[in-house]
C-alpha atoms as a PDB file:
ATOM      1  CA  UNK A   1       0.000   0.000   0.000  1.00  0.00           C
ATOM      2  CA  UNK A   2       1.527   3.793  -1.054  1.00  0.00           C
ATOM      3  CA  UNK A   3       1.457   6.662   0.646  1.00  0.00           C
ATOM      4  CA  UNK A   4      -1.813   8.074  -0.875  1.00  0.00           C
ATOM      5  CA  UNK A   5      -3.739   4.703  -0.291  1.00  0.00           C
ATOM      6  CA  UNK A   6      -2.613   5.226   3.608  1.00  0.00           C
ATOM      7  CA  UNK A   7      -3.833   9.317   4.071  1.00  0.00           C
ATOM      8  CA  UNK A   8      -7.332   7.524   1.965  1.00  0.00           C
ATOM      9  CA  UNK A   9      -7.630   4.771   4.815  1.00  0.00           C
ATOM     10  CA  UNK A  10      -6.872   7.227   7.362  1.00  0.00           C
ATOM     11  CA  UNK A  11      -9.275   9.715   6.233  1.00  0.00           C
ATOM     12  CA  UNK A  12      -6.469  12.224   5.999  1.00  0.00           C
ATOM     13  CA  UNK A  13      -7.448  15.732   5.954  1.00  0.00           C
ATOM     14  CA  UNK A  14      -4.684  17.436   4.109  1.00  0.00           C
ATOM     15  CA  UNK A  15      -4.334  21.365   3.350  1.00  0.00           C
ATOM     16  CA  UNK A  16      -2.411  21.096   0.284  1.00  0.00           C
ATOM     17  CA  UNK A  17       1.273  20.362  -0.414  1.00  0.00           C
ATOM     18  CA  UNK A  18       3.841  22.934   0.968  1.00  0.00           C
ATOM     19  CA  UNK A  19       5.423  24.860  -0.815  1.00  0.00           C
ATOM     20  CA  UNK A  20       9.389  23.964  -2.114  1.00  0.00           C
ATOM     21  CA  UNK A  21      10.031  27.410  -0.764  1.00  0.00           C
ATOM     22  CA  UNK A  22       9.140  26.422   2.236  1.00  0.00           C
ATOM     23  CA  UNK A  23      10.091  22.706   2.557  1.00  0.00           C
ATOM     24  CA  UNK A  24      13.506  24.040   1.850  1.00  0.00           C
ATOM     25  CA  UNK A  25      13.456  26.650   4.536  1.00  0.00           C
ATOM     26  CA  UNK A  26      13.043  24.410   6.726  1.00  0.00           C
ATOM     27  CA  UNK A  27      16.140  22.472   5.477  1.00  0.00           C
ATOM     28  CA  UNK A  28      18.162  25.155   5.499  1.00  0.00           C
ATOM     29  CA  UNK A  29      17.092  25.805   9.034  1.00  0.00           C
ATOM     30  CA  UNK A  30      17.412  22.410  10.636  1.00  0.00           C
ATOM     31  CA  UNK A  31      21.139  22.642   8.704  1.00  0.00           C
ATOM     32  CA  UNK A  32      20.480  18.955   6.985  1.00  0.00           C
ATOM     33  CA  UNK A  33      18.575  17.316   3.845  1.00  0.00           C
ATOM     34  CA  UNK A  34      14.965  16.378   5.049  1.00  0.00           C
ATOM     35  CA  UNK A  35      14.296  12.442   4.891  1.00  0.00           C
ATOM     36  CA  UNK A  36      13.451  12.048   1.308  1.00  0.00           C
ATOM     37  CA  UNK A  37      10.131  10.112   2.166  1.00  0.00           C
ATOM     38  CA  UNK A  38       9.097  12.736   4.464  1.00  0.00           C
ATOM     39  CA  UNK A  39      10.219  15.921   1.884  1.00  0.00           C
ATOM     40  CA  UNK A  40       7.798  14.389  -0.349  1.00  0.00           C
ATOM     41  CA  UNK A  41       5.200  13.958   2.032  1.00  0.00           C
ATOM     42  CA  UNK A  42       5.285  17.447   2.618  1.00  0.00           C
ATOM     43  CA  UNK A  43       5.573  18.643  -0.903  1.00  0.00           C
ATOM     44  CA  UNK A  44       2.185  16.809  -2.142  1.00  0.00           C
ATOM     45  CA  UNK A  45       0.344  16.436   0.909  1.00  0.00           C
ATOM     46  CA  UNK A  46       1.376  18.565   3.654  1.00  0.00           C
ATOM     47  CA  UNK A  47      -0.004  19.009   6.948  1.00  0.00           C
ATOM     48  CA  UNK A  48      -3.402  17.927   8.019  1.00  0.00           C
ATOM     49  CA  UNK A  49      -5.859  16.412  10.441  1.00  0.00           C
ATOM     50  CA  UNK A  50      -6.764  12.453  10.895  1.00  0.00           C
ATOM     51  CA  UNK A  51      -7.471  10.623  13.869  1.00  0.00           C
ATOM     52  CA  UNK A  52      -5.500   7.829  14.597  1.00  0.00           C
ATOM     53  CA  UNK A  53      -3.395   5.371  16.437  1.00  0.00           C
ATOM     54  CA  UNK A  54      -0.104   4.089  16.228  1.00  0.00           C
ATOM     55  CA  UNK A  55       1.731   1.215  18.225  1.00  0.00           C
ATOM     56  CA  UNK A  56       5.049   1.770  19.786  1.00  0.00           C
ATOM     57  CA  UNK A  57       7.968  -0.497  19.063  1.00  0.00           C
ATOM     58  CA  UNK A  58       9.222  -0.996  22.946  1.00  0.00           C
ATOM     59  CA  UNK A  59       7.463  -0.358  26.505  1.00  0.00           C
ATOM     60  CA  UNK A  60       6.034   3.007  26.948  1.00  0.00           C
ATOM     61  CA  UNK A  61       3.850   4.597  29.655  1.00  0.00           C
ATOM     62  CA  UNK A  62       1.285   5.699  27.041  1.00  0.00           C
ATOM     63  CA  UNK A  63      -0.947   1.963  27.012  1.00  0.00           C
ATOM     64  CA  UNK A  64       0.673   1.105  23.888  1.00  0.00           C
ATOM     65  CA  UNK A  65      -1.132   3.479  21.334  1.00  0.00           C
ATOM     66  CA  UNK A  66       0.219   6.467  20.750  1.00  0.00           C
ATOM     67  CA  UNK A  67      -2.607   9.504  19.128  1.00  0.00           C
ATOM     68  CA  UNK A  68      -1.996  11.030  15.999  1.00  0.00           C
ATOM     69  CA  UNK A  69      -4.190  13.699  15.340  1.00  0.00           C
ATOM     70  CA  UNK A  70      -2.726  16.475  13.173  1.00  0.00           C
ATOM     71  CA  UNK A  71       0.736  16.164  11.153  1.00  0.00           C
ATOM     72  CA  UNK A  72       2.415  19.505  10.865  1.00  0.00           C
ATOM     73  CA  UNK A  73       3.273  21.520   7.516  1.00  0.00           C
ATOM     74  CA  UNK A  74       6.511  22.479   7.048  1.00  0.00           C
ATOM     75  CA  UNK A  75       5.766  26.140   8.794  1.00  0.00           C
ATOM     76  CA  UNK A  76       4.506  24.649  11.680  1.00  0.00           C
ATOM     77  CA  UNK A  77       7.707  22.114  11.604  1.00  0.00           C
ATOM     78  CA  UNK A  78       9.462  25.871  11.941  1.00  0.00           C
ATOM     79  CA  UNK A  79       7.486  27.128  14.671  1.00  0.00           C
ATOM     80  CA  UNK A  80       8.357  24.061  16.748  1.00  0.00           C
ATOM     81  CA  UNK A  81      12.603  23.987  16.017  1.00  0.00           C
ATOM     82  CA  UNK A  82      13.226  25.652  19.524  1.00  0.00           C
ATOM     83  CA  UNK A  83      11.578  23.020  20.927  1.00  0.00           C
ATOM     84  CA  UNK A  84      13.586  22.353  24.631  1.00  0.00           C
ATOM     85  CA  UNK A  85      12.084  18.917  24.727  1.00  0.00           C
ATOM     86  CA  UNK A  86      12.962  17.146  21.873  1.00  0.00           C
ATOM     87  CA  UNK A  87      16.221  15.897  21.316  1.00  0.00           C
ATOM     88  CA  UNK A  88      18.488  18.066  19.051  1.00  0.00           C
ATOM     89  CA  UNK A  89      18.471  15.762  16.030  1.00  0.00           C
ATOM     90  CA  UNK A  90      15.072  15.823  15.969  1.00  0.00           C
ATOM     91  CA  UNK A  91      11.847  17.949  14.712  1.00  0.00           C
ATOM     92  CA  UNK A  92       8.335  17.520  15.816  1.00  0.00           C
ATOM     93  CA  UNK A  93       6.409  16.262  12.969  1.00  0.00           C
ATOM     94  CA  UNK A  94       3.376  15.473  14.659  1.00  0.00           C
ATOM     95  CA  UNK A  95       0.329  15.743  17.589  1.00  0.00           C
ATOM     96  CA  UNK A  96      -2.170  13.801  19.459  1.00  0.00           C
ATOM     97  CA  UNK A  97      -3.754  13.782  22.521  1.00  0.00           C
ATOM     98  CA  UNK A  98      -2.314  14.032  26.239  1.00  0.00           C
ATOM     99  CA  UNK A  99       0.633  15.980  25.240  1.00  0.00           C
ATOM    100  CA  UNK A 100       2.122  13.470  22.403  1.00  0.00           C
ATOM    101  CA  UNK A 101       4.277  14.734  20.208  1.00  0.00           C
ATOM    102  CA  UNK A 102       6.035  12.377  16.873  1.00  0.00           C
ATOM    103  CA  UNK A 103       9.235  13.476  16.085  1.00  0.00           C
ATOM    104  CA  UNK A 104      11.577  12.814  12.987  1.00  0.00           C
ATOM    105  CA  UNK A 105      15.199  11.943  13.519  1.00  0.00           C
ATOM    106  CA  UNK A 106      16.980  14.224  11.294  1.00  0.00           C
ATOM    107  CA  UNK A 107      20.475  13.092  11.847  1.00  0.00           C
ATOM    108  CA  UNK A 108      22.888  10.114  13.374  1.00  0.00           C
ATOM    109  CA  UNK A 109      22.031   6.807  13.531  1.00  0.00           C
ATOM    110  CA  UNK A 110      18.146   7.086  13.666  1.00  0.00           C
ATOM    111  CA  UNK A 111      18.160   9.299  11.130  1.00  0.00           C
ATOM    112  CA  UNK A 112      14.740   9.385   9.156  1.00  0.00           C
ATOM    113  CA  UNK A 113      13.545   6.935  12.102  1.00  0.00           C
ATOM    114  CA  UNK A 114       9.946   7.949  14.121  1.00  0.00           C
ATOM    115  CA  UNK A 115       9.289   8.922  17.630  1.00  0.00           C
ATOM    116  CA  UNK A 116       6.438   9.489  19.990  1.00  0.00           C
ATOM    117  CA  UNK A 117       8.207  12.060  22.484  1.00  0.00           C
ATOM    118  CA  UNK A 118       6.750  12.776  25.901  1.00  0.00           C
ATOM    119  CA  UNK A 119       6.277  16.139  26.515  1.00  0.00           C
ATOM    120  CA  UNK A 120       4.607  15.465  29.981  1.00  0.00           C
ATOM    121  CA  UNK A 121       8.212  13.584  30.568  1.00  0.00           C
ATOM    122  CA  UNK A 122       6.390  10.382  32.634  1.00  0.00           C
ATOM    123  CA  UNK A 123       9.836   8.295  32.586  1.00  0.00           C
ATOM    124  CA  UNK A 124      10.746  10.589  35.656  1.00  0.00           C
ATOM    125  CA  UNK A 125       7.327  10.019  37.516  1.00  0.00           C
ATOM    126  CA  UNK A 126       8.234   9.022  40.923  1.00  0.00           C
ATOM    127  CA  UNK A 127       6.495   6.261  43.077  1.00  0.00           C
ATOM    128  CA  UNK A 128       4.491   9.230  45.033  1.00  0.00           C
ATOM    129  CA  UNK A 129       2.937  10.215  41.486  1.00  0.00           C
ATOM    130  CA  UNK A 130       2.106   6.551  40.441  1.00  0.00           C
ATOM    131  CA  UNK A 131       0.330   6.219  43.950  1.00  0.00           C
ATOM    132  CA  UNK A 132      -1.622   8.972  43.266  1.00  0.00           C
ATOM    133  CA  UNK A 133      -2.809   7.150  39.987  1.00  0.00           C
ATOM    134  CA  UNK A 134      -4.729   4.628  40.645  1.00  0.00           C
ATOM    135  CA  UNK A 135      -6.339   3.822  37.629  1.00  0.00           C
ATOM    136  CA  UNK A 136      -3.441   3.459  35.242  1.00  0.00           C
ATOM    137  CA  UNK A 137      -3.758   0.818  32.486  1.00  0.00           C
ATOM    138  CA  UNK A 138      -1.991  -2.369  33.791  1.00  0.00           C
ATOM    139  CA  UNK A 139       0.755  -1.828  30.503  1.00  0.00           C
ATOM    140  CA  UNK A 140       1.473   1.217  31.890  1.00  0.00           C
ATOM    141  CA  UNK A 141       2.422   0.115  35.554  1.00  0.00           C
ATOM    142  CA  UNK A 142       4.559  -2.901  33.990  1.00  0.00           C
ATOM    143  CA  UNK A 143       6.304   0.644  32.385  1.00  0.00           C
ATOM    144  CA  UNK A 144       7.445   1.557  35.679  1.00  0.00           C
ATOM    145  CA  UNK A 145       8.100  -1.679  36.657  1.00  0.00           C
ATOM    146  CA  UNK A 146      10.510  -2.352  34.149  1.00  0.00           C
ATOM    147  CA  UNK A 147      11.762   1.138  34.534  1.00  0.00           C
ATOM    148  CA  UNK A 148      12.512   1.067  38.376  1.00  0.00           C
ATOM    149  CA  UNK A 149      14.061  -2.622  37.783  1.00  0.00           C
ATOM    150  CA  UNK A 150      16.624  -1.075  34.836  1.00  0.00           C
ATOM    151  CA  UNK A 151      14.893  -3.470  32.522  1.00  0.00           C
ATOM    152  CA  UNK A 152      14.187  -1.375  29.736  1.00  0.00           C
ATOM    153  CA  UNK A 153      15.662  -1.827  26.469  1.00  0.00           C
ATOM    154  CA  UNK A 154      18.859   0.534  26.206  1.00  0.00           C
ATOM    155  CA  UNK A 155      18.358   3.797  24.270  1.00  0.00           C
ATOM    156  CA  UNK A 156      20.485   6.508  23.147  1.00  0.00           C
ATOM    157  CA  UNK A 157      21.549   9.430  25.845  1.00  0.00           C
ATOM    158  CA  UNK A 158      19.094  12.113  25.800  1.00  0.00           C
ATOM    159  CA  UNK A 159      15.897   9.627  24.798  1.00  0.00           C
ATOM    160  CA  UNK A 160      14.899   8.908  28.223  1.00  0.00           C
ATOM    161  CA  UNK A 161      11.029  10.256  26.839  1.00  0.00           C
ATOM    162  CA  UNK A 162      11.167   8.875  23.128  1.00  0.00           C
ATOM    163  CA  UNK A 163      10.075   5.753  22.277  1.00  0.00           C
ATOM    164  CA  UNK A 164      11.013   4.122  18.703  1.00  0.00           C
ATOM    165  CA  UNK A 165       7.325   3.929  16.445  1.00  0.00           C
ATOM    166  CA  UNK A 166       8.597   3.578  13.173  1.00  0.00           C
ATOM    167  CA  UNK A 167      11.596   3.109  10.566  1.00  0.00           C
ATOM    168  CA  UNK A 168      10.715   5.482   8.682  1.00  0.00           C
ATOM    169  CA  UNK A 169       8.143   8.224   7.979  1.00  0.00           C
ATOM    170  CA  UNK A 170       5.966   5.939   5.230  1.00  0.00           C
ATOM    171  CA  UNK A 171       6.493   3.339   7.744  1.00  0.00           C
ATOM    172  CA  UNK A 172       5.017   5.613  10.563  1.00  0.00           C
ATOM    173  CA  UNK A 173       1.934   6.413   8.418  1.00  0.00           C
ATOM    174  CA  UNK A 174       1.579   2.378   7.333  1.00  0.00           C
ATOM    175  CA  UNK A 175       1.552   1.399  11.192  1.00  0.00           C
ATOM    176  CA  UNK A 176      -1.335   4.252  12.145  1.00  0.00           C
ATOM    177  CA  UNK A 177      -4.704   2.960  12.566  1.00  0.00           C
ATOM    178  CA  UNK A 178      -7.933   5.055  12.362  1.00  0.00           C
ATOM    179  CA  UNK A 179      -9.404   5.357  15.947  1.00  0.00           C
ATOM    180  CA  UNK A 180     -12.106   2.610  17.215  1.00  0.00           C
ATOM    181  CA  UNK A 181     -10.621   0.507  14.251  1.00  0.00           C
END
C-alpha cells in the first residue's frame, strides 16, 4: 500500500502540499537534507488532520497506542525547532492527545527513524505520582516496573522520553490505525 492509499484509509485531511520554498526553509534551518520520504510527504500532501493510532515499538507509559491527530506543515515544523524537549536531532512532525508529540530523527544513527516524544516527561514520575494514579492501564504500571528494575531496552543518551514507532516516515503512516478501528 503507497502513501496516498494510507492518508485515503486514514481519512487524511490534508491542506495542500507545501510549498518547495518552504520545505527548503526548513532544510536550510534544521542545517540537513529532510528524509526524502518525508520531503515528499510534505511537498504533495502537507499538513493535516486524521485521527489515529499508532503502536510503539518498545514499553512506553502511554498503554501502547500512541494519538496522531494532526501532522504539521513544514511552517509549523518551523514554529516548533526551539523546541527544549525534543532531542536536538530531531523535529516535531506530529500531535495527538495528552501531550504526544512524533518526532523525525533528522540526523545520526536514527536518522529518518519515528518517535512518539513525551512532553509530559512520565519516565521521571516518581512512586508518590504513580500512587496517586490509581487507575493506570496495567501496561502502563509494567512501564514503571521495568523502569525502576533497569529493565528497559537501552536507548540513546538524551531519549529517556522517546520511544522508537517507526523506521521510517511511510512506515510511521503504514503502522497508524484510524481510531475505534
Amino acid at each position: 500500500m503507497g502513501v496516498a492509499e494510507d492518508l485515503k484509509r486514514l481519512r487524511y485531511q490534508g491542506e495542500g502540499g507545501d510549498s518547495k520554498a518552504n520545505v527548503n526553509r526548513l532544510e536550510r534551518l534544521i542545517g540537513v537534507p529532510l528524509p526524502r520520504d518525508y520531503r515528499d510527504f510534505l511537498l504533495t500532501h502537507g499538513g493535516g488532520y486524521l485521527d489515529a493510532v499508532s503502536p510503539c515499538k518498545a514499553p512506553n507509559p502511554f498503554d501502547d497506542a500512541i494519538t496522531v491527530t494532526r501532522i504539521h506543515s513544514a511552517t509549523e515544523v518551523i514554529d516548533l525547532l526551539d523546541s527544549e524537549v525534543a532531542p536536538r536531532n530531531m523535529i516535531c512532525i506530529s500531535m495527538g492527545h495528552d501531550s504526544m508529540t512524533g518526532c523525525l530523527s533528522i540526523a545520526g544513527l536514527d536518522h529518518g527513524r519515528v518517535f512518539a516524544l513525551d512532553v509530559r516527561m512520565r519516565y521521571y514520575w516518581d512512586e508518590e505520582t504513580l500512587k496517586n494514579l490509581p487507575h493506570l492501564a496495567p501496561s502502563i504500571r509494567e512501564f514503571f516496573r521495568l523502569r525502576d528494575a533497569d529493565k528497559l531496552p537501552e536507548r540513546p543518551w538524551g531519549y529517556d522520553n522517546c520511544y522508537p514507532m517507526a523506521g521510517s516516515f511511510v512506515e510511521f503512516l503504514s503502522r497508524l490505525r484510524p481510531t475505534g478501528s
